[in-house]
C-alpha atoms as a PDB file:
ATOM      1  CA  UNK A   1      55.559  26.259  20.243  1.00  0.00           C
ATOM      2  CA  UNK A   2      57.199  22.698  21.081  1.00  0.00           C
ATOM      3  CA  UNK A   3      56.930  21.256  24.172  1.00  0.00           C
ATOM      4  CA  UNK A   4      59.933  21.828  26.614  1.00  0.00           C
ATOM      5  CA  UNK A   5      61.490  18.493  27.683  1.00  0.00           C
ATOM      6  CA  UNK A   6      59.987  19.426  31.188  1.00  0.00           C
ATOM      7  CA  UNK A   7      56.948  20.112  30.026  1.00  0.00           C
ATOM      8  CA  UNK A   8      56.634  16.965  28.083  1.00  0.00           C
ATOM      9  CA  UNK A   9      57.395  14.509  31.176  1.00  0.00           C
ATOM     10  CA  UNK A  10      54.747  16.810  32.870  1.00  0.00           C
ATOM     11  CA  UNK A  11      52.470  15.631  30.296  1.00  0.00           C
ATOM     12  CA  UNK A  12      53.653  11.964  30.227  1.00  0.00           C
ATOM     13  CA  UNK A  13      52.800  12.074  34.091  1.00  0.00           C
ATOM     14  CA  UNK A  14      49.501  13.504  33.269  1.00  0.00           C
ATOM     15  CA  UNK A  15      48.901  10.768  31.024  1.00  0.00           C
ATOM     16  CA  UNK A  16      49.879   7.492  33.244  1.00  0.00           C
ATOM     17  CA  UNK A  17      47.842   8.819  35.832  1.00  0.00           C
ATOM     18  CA  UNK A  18      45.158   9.042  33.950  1.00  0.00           C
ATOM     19  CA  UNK A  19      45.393   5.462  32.417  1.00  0.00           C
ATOM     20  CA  UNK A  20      46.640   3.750  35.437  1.00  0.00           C
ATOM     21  CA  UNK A  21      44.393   5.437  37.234  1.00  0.00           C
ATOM     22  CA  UNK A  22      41.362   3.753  34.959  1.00  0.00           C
ATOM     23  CA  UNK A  23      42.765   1.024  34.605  1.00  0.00           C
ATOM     24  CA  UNK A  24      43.061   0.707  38.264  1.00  0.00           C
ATOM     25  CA  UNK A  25      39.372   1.235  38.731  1.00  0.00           C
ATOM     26  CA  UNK A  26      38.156  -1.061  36.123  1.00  0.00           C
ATOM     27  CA  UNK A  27      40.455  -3.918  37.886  1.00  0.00           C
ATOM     28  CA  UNK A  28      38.408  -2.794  41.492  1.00  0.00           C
ATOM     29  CA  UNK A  29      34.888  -2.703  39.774  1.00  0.00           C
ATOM     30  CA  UNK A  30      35.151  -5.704  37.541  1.00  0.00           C
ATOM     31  CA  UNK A  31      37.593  -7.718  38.644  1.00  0.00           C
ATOM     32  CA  UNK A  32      36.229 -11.447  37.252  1.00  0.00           C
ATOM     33  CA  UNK A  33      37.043  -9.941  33.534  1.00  0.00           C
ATOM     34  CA  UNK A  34      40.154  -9.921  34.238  1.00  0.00           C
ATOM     35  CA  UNK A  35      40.639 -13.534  35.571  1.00  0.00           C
ATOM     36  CA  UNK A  36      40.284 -15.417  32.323  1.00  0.00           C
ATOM     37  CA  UNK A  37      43.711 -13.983  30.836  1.00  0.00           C
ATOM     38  CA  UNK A  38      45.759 -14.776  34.300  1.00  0.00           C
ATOM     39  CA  UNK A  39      48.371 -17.177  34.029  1.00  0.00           C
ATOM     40  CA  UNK A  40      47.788 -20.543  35.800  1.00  0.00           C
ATOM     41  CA  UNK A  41      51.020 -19.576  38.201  1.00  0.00           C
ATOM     42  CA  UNK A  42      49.399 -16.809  39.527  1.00  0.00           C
ATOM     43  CA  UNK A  43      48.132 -17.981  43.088  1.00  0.00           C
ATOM     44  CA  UNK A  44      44.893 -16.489  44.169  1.00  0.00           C
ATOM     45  CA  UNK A  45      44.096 -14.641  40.514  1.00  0.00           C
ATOM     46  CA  UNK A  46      41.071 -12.399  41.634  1.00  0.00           C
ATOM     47  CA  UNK A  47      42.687 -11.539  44.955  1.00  0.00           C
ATOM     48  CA  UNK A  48      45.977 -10.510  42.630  1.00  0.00           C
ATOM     49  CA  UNK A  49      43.487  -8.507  40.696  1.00  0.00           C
ATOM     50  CA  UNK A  50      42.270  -6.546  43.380  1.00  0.00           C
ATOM     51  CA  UNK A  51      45.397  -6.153  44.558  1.00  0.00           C
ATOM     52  CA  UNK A  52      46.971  -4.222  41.340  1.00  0.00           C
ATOM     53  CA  UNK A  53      43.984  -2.458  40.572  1.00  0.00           C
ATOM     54  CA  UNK A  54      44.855  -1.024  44.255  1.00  0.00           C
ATOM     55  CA  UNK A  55      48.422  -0.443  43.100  1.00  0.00           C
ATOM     56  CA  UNK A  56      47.595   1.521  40.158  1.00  0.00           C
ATOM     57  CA  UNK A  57      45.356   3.950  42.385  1.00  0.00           C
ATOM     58  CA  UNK A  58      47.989   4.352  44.829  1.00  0.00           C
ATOM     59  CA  UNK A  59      50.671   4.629  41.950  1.00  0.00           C
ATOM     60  CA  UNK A  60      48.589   7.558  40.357  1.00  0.00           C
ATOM     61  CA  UNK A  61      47.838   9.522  43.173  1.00  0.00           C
ATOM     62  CA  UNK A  62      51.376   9.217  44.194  1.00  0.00           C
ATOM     63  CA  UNK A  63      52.331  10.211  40.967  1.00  0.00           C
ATOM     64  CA  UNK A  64      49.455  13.217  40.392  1.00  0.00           C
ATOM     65  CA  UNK A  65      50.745  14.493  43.884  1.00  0.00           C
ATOM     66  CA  UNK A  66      54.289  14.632  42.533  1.00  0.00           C
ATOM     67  CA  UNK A  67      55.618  12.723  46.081  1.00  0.00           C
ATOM     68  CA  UNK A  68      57.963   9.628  44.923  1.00  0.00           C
ATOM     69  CA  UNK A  69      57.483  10.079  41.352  1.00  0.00           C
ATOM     70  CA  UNK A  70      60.618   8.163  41.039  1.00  0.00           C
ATOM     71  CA  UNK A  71      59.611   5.393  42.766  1.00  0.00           C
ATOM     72  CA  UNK A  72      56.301   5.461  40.447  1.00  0.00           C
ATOM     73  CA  UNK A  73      57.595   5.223  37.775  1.00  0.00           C
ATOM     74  CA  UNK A  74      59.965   2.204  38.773  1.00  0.00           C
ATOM     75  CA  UNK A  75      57.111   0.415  39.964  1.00  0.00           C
ATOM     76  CA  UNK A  76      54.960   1.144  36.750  1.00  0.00           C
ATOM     77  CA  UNK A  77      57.760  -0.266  35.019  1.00  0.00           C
ATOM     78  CA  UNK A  78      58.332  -3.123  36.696  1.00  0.00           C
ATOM     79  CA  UNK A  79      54.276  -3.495  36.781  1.00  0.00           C
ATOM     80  CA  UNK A  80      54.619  -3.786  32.589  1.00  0.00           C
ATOM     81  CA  UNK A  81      56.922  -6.426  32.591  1.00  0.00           C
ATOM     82  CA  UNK A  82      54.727  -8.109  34.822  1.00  0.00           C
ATOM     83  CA  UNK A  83      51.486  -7.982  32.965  1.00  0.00           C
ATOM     84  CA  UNK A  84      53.100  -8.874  30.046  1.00  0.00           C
ATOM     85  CA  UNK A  85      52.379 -12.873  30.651  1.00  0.00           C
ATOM     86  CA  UNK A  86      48.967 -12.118  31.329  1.00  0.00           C
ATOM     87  CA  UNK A  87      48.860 -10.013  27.554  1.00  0.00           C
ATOM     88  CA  UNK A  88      50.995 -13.249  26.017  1.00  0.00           C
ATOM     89  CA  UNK A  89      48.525 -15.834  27.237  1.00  0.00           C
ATOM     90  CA  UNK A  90      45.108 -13.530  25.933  1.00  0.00           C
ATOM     91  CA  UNK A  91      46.757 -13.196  22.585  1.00  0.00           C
ATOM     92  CA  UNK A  92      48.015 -16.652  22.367  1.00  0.00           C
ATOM     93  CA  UNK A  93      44.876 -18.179  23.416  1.00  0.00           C
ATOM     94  CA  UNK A  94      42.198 -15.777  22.169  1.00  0.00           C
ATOM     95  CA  UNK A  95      40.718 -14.927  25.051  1.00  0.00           C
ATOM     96  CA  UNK A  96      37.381 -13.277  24.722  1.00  0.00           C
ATOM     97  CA  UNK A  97      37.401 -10.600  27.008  1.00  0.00           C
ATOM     98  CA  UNK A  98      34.591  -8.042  25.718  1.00  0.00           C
ATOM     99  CA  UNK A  99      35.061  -5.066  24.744  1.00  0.00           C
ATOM    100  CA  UNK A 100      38.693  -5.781  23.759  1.00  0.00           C
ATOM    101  CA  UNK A 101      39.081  -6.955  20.264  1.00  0.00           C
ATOM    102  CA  UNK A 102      40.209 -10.581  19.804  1.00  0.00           C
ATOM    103  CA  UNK A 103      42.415 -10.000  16.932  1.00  0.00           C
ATOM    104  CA  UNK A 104      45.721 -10.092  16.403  1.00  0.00           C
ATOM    105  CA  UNK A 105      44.912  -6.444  15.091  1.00  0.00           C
ATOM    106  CA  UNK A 106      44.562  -5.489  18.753  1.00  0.00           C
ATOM    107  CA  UNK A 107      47.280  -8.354  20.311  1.00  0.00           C
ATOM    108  CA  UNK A 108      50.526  -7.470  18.308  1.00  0.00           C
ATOM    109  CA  UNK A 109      50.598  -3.716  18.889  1.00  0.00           C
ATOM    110  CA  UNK A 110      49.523  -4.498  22.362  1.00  0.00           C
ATOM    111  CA  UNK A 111      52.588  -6.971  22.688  1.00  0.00           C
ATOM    112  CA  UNK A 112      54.866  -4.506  20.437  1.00  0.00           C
ATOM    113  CA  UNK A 113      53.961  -1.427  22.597  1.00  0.00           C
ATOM    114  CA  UNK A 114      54.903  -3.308  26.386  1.00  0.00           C
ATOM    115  CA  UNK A 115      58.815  -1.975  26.110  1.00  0.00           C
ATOM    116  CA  UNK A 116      57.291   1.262  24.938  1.00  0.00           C
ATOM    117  CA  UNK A 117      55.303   1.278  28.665  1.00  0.00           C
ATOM    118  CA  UNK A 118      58.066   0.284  30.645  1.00  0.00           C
ATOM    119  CA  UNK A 119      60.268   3.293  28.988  1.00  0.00           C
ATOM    120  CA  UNK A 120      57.042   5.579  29.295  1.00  0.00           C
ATOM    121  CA  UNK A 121      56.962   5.124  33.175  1.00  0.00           C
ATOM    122  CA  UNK A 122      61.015   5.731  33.568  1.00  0.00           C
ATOM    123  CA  UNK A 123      61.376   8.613  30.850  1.00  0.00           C
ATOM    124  CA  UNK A 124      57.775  10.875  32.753  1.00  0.00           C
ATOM    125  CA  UNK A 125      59.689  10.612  36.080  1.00  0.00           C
ATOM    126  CA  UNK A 126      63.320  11.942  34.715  1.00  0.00           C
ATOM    127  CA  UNK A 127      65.028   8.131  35.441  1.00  0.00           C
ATOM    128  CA  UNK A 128      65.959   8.326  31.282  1.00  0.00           C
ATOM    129  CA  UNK A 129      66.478  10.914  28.960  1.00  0.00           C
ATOM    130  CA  UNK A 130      66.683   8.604  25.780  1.00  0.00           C
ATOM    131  CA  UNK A 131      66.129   9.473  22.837  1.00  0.00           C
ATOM    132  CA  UNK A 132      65.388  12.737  23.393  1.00  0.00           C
ATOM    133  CA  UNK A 133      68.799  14.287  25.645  1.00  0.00           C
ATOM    134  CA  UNK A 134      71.020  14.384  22.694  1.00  0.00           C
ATOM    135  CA  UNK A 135      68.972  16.433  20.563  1.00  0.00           C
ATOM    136  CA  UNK A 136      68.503  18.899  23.447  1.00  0.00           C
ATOM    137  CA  UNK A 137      71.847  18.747  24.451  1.00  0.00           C
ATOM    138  CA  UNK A 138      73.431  19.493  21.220  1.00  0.00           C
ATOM    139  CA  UNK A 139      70.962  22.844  21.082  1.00  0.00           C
ATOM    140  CA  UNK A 140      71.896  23.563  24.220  1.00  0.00           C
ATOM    141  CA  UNK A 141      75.421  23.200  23.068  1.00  0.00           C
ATOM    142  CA  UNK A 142      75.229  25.264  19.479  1.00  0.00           C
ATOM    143  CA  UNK A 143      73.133  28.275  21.931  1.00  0.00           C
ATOM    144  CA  UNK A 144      76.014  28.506  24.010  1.00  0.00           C
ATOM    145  CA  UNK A 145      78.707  28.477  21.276  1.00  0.00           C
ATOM    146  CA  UNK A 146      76.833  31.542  19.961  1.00  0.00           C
ATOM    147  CA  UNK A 147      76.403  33.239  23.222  1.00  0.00           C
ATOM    148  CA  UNK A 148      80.131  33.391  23.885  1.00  0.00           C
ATOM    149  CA  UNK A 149      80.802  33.855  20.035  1.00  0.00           C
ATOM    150  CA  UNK A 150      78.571  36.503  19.162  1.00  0.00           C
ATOM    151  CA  UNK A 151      79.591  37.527  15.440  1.00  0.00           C
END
């Protein structure tokens, strides 16, 4: 049985706080990997670090608690645009940063799939329904015209 469109943000939420959550504690626990692929206008690199591996703890427990899940996923959106120079200037420069790939195997999906993040965080907390409201609202639509038309 499919996945009800409830049931699949459920799941999307599920997800983001499990990967922002780890992501979150990798930034806390090894936060000098991460200072390599941070821009040069980034003042005070490890202490921003720190700082958003402490915002994507907070985020997910907000989230996993189900309090301002629409503020979550706002600020997980916004959080992907913002990362997204940091991902530009590892790919661009090849920045070794084991146990990530440096390939542009592993940088162009990476890149590609950003947009897909930002809709991922606004799409689990109900702040879009695109793609998937007009497919269920054209079901909904043909159930009801057969309800009130039954032949």
């Amino acid at each position: 049985m499919p996945l009800r469109l409830t049931d699949r943000r459920a799941w999307m939420r599920a997800a983001m706080v499990v990967v922002y959550g780890g992501i979150g504690i990798v930034h806390l626990a090894a936060p000098d990997r991460f200072l390599p692929i941070m821009p040069d206008f980034v003042p005070q690199p490890r202490l921003v670090v720190i700082l958003t591996g402490l915002a994507e703890i907070a985020g997910a427990l907000a989230l996993a608690s189900g309090r301002l899940q629409r503020a979550c996923g706002i600020l997980f959106a916004l959080y992907a645009v913002c990362v997204f120079p940091a991902n530009v200037k590892h790919a661009i420069e090849g920045i070794p940063v084991p146990p990530i790939p440096d390939s542009w195997w592993y940088h162009a999906p990476r890149l590609a799939f950003q947009p897909v993040m930002v809709w991922w965080a606004l799409y689990a907390v109900g702040l879009i329904d695109w793609p998937f409201r007009r497919a269920q609202d054209s079901g909904t639509a043909r159930d009801e015209r057969r309800e009130s038309n039954p032949t």
